[in-house]
Protein backbone atom coordinates (compact mmCIF):
# COMPACT_ATOMS: atom_id res chain seq x y z
CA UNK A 1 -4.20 -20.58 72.76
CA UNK A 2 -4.35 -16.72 73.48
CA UNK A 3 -0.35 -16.79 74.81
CA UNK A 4 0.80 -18.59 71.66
CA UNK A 5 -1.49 -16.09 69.84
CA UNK A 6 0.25 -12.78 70.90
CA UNK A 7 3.84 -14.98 71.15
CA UNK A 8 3.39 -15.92 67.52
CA UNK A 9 2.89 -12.24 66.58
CA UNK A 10 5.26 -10.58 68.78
CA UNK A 11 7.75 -13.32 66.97
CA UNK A 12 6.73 -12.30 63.75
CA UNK A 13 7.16 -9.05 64.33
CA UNK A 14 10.62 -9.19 66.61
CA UNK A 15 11.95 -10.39 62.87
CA UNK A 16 12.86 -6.99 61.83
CA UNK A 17 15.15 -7.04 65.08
CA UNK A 18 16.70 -10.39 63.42
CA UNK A 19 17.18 -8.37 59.95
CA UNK A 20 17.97 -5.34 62.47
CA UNK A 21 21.25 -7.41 64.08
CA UNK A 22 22.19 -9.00 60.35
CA UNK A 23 22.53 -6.36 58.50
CA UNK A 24 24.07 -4.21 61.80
CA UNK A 25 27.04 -6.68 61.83
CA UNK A 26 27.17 -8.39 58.73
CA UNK A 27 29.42 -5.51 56.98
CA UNK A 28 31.80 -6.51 59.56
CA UNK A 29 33.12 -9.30 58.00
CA UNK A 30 33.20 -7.76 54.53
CA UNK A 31 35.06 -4.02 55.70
CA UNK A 32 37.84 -5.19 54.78
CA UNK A 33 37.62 -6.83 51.68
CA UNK A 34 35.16 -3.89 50.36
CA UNK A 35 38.23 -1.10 51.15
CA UNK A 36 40.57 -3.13 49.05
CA UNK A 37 38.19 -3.78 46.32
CA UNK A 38 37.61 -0.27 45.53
CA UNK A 39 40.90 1.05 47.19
CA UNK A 40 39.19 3.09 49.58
CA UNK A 41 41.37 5.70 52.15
CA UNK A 42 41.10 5.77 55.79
CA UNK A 43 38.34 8.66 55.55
CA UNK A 44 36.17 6.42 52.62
CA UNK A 45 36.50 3.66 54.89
CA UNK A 46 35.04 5.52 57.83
CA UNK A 47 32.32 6.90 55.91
CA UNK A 48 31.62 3.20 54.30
CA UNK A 49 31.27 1.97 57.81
CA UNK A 50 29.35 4.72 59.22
CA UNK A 51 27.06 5.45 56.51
CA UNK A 52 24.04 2.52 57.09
CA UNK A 53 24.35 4.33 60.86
CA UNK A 54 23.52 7.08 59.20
CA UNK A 55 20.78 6.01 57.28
CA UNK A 56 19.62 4.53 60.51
CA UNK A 57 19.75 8.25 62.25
CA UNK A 58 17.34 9.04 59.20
CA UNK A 59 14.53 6.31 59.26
CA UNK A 60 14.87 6.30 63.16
CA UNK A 61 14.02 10.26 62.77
CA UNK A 62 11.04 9.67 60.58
CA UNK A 63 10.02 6.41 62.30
CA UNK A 64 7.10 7.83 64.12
CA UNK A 65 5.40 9.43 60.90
CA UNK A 66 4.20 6.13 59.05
CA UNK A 67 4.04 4.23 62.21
CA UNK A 68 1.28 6.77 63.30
CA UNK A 69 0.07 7.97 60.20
CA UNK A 70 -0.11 4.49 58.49
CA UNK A 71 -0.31 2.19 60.96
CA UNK A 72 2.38 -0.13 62.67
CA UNK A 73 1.76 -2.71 60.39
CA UNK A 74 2.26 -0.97 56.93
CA UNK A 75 5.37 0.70 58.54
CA UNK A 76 7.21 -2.80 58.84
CA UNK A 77 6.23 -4.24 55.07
CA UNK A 78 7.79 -1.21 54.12
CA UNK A 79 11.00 -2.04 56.36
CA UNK A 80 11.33 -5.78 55.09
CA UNK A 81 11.46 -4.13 51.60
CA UNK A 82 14.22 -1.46 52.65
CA UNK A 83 16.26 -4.63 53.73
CA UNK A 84 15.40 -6.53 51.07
CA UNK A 85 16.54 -3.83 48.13
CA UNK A 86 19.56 -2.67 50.69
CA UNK A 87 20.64 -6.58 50.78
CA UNK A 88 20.04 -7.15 47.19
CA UNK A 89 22.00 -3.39 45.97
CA UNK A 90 25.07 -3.87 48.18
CA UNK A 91 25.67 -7.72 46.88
CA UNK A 92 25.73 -6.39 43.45
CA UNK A 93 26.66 -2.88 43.04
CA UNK A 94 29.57 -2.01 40.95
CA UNK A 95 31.17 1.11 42.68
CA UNK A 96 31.39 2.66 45.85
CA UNK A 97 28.79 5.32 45.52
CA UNK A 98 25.79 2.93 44.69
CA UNK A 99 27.44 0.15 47.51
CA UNK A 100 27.17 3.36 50.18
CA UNK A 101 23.26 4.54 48.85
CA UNK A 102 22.33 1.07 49.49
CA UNK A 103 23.69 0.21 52.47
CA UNK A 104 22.14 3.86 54.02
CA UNK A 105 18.89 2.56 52.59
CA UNK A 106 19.36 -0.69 54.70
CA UNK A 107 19.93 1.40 57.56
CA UNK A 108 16.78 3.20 56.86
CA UNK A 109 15.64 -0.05 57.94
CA UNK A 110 17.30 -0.21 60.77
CA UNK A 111 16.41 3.01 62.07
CA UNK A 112 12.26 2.83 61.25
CA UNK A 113 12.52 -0.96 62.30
CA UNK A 114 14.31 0.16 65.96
CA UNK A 115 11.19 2.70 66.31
CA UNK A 116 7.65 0.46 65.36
CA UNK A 117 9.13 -3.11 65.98
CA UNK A 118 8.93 -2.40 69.82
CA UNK A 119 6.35 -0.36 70.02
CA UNK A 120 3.95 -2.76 68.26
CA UNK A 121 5.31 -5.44 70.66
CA UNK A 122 4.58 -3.48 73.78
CA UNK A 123 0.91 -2.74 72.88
CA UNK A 124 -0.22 -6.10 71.76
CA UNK A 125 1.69 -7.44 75.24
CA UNK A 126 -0.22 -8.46 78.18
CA UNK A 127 1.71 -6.20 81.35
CA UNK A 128 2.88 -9.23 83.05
CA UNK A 129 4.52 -10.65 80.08
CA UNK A 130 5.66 -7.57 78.40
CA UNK A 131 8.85 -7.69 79.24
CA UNK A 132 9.64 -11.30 77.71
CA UNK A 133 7.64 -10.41 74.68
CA UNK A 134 9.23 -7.25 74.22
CA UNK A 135 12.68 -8.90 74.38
CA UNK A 136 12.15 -11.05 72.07
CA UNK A 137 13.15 -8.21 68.97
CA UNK A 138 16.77 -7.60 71.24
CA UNK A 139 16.97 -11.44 70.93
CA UNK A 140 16.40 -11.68 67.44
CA UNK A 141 18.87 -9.19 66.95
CA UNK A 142 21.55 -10.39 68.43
CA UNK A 143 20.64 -13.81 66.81
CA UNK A 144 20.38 -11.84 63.42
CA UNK A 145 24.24 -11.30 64.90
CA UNK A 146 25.20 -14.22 65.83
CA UNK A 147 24.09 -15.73 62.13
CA UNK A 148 25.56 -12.83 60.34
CA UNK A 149 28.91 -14.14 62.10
CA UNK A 150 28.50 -17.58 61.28
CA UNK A 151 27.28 -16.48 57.45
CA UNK A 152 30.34 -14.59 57.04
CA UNK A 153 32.83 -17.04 58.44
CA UNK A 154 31.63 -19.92 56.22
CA UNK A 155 30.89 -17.77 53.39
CA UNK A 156 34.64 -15.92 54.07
CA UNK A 157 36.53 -19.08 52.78
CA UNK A 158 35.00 -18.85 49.31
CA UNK A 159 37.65 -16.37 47.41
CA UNK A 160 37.66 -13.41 46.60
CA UNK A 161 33.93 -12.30 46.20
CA UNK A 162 33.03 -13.51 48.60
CA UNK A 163 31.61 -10.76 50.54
CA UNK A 164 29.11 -10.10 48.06
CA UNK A 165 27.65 -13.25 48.91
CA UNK A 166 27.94 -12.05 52.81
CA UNK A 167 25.65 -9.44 51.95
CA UNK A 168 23.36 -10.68 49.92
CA UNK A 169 22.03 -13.95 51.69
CA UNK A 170 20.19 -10.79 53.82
CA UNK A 171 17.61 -11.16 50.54
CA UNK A 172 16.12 -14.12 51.82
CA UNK A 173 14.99 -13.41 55.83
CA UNK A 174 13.65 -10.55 54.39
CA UNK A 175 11.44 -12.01 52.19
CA UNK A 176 10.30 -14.14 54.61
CA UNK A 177 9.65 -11.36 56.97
CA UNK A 178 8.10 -9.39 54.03
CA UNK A 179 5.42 -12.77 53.98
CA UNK A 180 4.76 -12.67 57.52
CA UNK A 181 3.72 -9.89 58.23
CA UNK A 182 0.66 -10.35 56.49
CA UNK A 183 -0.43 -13.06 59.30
CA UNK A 184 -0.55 -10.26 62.21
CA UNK A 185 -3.21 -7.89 63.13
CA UNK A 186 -2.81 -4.16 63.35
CA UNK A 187 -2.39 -2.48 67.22
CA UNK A 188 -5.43 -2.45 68.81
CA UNK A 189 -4.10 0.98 70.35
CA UNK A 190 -3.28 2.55 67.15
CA UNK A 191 -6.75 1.45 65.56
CA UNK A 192 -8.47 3.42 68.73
CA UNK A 193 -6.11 6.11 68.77
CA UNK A 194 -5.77 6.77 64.99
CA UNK A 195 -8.81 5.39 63.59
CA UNK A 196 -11.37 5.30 66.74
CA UNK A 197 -12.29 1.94 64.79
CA UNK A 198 -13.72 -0.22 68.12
CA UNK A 199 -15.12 -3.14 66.35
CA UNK A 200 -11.66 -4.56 65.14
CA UNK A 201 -9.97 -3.17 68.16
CA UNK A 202 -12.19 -5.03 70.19
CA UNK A 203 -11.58 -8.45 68.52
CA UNK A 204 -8.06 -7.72 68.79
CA UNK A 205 -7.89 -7.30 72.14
CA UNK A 206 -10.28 -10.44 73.09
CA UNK A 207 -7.34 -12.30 71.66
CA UNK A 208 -4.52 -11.04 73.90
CA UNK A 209 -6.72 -10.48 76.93
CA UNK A 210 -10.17 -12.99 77.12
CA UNK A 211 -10.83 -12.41 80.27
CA UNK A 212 -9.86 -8.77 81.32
CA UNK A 213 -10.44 -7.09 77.65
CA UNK A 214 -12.60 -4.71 78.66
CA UNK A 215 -10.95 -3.29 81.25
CA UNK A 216 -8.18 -2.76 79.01
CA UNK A 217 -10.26 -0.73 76.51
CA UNK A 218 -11.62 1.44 79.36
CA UNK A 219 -8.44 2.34 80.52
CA UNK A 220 -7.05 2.84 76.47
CA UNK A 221 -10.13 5.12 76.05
CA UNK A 222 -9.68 7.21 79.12
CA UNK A 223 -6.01 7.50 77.97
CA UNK A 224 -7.47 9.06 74.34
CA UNK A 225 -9.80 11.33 76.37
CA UNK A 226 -6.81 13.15 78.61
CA UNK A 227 -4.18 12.69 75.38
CA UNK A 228 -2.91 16.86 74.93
CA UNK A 229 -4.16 18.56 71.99
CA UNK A 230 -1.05 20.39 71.81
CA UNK A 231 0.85 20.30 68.63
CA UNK A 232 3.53 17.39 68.21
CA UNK A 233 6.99 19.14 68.69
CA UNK A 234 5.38 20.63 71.72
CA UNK A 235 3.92 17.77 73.12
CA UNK A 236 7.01 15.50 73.42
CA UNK A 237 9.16 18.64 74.32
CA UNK A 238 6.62 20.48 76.67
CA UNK A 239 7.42 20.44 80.30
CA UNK A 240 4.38 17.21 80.46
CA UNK A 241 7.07 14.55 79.33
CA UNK A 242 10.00 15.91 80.45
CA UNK A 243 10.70 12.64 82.71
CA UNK A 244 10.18 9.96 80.12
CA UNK A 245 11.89 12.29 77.74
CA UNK A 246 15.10 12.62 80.02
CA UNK A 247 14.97 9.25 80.98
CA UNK A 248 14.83 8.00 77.17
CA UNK A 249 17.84 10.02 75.78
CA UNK A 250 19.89 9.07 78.80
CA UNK A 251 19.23 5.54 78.87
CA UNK A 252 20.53 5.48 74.81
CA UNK A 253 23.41 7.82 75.27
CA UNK A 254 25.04 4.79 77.58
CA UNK A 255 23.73 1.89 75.45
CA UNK A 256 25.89 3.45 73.17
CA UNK A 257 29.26 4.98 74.95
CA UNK A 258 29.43 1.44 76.43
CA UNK A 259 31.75 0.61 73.57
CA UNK A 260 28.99 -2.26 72.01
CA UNK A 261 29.14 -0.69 68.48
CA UNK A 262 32.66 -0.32 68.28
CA UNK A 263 32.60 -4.33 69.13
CA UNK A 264 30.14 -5.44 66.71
CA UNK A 265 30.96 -3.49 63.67
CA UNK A 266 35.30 -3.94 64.58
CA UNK A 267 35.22 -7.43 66.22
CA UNK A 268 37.41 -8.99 63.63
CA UNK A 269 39.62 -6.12 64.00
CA UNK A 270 39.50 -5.60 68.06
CA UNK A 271 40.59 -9.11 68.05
CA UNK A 272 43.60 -8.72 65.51
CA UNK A 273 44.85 -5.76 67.61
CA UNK A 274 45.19 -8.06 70.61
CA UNK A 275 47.17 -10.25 68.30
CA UNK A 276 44.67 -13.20 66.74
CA UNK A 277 45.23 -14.16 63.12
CA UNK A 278 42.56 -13.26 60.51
CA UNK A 279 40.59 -16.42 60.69
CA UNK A 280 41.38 -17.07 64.30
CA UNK A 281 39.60 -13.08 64.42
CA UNK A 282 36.33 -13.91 62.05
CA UNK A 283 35.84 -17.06 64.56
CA UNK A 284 35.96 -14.97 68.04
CA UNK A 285 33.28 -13.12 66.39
CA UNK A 286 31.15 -15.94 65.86
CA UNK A 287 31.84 -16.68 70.15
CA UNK A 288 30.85 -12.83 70.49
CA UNK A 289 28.08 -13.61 68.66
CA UNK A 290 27.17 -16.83 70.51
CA UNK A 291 27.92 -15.22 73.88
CA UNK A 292 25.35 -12.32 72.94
CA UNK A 293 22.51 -14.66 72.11
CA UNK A 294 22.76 -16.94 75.24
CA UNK A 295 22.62 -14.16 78.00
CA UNK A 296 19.79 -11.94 76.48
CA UNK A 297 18.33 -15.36 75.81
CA UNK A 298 18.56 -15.78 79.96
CA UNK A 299 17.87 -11.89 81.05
CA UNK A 300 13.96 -12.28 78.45
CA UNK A 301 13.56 -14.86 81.07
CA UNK A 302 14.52 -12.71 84.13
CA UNK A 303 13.59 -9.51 82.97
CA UNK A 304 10.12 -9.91 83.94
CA UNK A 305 11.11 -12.05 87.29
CA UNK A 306 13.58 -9.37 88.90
CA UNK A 307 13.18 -6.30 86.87
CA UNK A 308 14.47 -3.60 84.62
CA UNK A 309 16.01 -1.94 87.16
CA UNK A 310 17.84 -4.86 88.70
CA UNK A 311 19.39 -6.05 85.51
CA UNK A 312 21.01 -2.83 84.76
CA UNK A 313 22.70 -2.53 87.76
CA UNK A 314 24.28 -5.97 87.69
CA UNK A 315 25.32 -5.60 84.47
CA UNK A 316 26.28 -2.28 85.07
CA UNK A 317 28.86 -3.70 87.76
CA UNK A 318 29.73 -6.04 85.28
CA UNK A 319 30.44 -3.94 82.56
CA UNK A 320 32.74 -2.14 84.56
CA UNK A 321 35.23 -4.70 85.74
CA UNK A 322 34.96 -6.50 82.21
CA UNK A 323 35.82 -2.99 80.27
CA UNK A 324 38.83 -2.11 83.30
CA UNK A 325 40.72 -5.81 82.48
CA UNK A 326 40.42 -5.61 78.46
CA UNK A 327 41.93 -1.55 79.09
CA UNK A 328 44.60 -3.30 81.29
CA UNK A 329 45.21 -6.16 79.16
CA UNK A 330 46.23 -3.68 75.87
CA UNK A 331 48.21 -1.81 78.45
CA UNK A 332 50.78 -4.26 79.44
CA UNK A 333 54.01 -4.43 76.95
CA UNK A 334 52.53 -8.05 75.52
CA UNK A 335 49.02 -8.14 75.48
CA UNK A 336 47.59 -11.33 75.62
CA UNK A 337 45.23 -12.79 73.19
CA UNK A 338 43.44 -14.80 74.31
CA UNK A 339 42.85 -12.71 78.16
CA UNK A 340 41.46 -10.16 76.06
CA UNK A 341 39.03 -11.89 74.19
CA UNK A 342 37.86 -14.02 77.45
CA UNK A 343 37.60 -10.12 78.94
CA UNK A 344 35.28 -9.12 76.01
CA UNK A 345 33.58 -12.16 76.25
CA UNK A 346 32.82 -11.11 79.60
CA UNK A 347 31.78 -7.69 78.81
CA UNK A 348 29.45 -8.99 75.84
CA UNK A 349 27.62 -11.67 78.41
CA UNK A 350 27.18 -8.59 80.64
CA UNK A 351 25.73 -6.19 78.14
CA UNK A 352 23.42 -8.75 77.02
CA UNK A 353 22.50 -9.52 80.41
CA UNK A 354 21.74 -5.67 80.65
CA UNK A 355 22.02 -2.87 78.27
CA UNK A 356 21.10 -4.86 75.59
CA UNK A 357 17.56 -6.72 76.64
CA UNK A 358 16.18 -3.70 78.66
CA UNK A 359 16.54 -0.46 76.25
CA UNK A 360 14.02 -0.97 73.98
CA UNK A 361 11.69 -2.50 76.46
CA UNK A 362 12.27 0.54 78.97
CA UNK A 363 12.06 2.63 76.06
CA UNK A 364 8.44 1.65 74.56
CA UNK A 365 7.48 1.37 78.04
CA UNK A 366 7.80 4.89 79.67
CA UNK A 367 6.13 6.76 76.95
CA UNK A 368 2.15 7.45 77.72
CA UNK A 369 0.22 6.17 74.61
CA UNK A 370 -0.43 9.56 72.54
CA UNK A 371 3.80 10.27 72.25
CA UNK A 372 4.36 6.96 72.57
CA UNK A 373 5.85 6.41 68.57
CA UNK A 374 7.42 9.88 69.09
CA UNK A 375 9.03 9.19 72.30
CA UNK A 376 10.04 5.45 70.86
CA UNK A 377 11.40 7.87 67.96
CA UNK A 378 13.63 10.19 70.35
CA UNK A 379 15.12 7.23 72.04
CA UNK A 380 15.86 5.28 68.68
CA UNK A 381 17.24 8.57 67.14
CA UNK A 382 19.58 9.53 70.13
CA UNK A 383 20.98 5.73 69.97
CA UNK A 384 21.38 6.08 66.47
CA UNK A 385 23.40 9.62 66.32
CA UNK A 386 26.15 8.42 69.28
CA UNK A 387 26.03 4.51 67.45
CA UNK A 388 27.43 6.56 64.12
CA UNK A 389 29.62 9.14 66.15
CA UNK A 390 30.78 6.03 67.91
CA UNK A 391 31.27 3.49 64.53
CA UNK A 392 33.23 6.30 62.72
CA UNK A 393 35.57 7.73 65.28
CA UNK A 394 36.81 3.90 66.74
CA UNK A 395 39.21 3.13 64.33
CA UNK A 396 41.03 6.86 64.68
CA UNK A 397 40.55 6.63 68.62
CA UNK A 398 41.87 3.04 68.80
CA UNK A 399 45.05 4.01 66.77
CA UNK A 400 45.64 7.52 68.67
CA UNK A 401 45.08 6.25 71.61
CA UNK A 402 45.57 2.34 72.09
CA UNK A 403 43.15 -0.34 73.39
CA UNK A 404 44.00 0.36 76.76
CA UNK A 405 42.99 4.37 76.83
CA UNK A 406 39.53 3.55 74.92
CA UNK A 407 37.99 0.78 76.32
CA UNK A 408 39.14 3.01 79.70
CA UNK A 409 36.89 5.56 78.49
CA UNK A 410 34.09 2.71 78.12
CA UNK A 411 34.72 1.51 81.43
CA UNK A 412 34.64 5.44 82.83
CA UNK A 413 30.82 5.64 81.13
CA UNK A 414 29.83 2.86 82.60
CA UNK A 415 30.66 3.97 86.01
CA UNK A 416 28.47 6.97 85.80
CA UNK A 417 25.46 4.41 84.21
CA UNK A 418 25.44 2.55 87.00
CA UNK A 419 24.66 6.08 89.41
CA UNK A 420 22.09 6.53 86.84
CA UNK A 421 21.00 2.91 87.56
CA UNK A 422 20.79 3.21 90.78
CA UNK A 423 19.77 6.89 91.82
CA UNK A 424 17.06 7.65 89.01
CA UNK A 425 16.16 4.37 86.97
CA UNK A 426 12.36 3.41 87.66
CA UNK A 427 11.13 -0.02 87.84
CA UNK A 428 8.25 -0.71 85.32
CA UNK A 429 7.74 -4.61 85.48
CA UNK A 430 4.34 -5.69 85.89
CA UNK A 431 2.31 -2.49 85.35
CA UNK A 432 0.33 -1.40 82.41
CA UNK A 433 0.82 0.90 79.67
CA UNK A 434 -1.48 3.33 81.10
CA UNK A 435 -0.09 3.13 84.71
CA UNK A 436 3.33 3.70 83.49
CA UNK A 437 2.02 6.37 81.52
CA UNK A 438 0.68 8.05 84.24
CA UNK A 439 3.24 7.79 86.77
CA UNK A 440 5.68 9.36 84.18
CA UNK A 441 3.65 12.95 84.41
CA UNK A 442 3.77 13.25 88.13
């Protein structure tokens, strides 16, 4: 009963990473219809692509303020309502200024959703399960994806407004997720390290943990008594956390500069420049999408077997190879069509595998509790900045420099990720919070 108790939560919750992945690749399908309907230039274009990544810089910057000062739980009513107004204003806004201030507002969304989503996850989780549980917002994201791909294909064949529609069905999963939040409790770590309010803490934590609760409040408790008074810049930047902190920023600068972005927001385009036709192109985004979900679907269900660690340097590997044969592919005189998209098929199954289930587990993980929303902040906001540097310079990189010369660069990243990987990446499966926590100071 307790393990479908904290499941059904943690499933709740991992919602915002389905609303997270929808509205992330749903304006991928509709780029191109939205820069003819309002004529937009190369520059507009770039800017209309880029500018929910920026809104996502924003509430991923400011993510740690409610979800400490409010509460985790307030935080994510107020991120189903960002997606639900974002969803709602982009469908029907009449020009391009009011499309853009809705669509950063949606990536508001994003951005606080990236920061409390996890973290909640991670402190309601049991340590052995943690892992699985926390996975469980990447896999709703890439199944928010997967059915953003699907929506837009089936809705794509209804004219010429069509990608209204492909932005607006976002209304209803977020009014559902807006309902269901209701049914979950607050952190029990927030309530004692916020609100020192024990009694409903207590009960909380008798859920998750029956047997072992108690032990679990000690070691919260003992956590509260060594937290540092010093003020909060200072804190996350002082040399205490200068471990998790490095180990954070790194771990999101590759997530990034592995090329994923460029994938998800330009499949239908990627796929036209290795010569598909435009519907052949919308329906190798729906395999993209289908390839994502199955192999974070499979590394949930490893990644608290084998590892962290040990996922991220297979898929490292992977990445690799995968990223050298689509570079090679758009540099031969014909590039072949269909090679390239079985390469990126490869390269998505491999991210997913890696990359893609493990950062924002690692991330909520390495973070002792009193920085832990602020470190969880740092992390989102560094992914954030090189996802929008990333999204807006693609299309100008692809054209200057080909296929072959950028995904080179990709695969040249990659290569120093999996050093990373393997010379500094620590393993956290299967220890608490508070251990992790402490092991990151010494």
């Amino acid at each position: 009963m307790t393990k479908n108790t904290v499941l059904a939560w943690s499933f709740v919750v991992a919602l915002g990473g389905f609303l997270f992945g929808f509205d992330t690749a749903v304006i991928s399908g509709a780029e191109k219809s939205v820069q003819l309907h309002w004529g937009l230039s190369e520059v507009q274009h770039g800017i209309t692509m880029a500018i929910a990544l920026v809104g996502t810089v924003v509430g991923a910057l400011l993510g740690a303020y409610p979800s400490d000062h409010f509460g985790r739980k307030p935080t994510l009513f107020i991120v189903a309502a960002l997606y639900f107004f974002s969803a709602l204003g982009t469908a029907l806004a009449q020009d391009w200024y009011l499309f853009i201030l809705f669509r950063f507002f949606g990536g508001i969304g994003v951005g606080v959703s990236s920061v409390t989503a996890p973290i909640y996850i991670s402190e309601i989780s049991p340590a052995g399960r943690r892992g699985r549980l926390v996975g469980l917002f990447q896999f709703n994201v890439v199944l928010g994806i997967l059915v953003s791909y699907l929506s837009n294909y089936l809705i794509g064949q209804g004219g010429e407004s069509s990608w209204r529609w492909m932005l607006g069905v976002q209304t209803i999963p977020a009014l559902l997720f807006y309902i269901l939040i209701h049914f979950v409790p607050e952190s029990p770590r927030w309530l004692l390290l916020y609100r020192q309010n024990r009694e409903v803490a207590i009960r909380i934590l008798q859920k998750i943990n029956p047997r072992y609760y108690m032990q679990e409040l000690e070691a919260i408790l003992a956590s509260v008594k060594t937290e540092n008074k010093e003020s909060a810049s200072e804190a996350l930047f002082g040399k205490k956390y200068r471990v998790p902190v490095f180990l954070a920023v790194v771990f999101a600068i590759f997530n990034q500069v592995s090329g994923i972005n460029a994938i998800i927001y330009y499949a239908p385009r990627v796929f036209e420049m290795a010569g598909l036709g435009g519907q052949g192109s919308l329906l190798s985004t729906v395999g993209v999408g289908l390839v994502n979900f199955t192999f974070t679907l499979v590394a949930i269900n490893f990644i608290d077997k084998v590892g962290r660690r040990t996922l991220m340097f297979i898929g490292s590997i992977g990445l690799i190879v995968a990223l050298a044969l689509v570079s090679y592919a758009f540099y031969s005189e014909a590039p072949d069509g269909l090679a390239i998209t079985a390469y990126l098929m490869v390269y998505i199954a491999f991210f997913a595998f890696s990359q893609g289930a493990v950062i924002w587990v690692f991330i909520s993980e390495i973070f002792p509790n009193e920085v832990r929303a602020k470190g969880q902040t740092l992390g989102s906001l560094t992914h954030w900045v090189m996802a929008a540097i990333i999204t807006f310079f693609f299309p100008m990189l692809s054209e200057q420099l080909g296929g072959g010369s950028t995904f080179l660069i990709f695969a040249g990243f990659m290569v120093l990720q999996l050093l990373f990987v393997w010379k500094l990446m620590p393993e956290t499966k299967g220890k608490s919070l508070e251990q992790i926590g402490g092991t990151m100071l010494h």
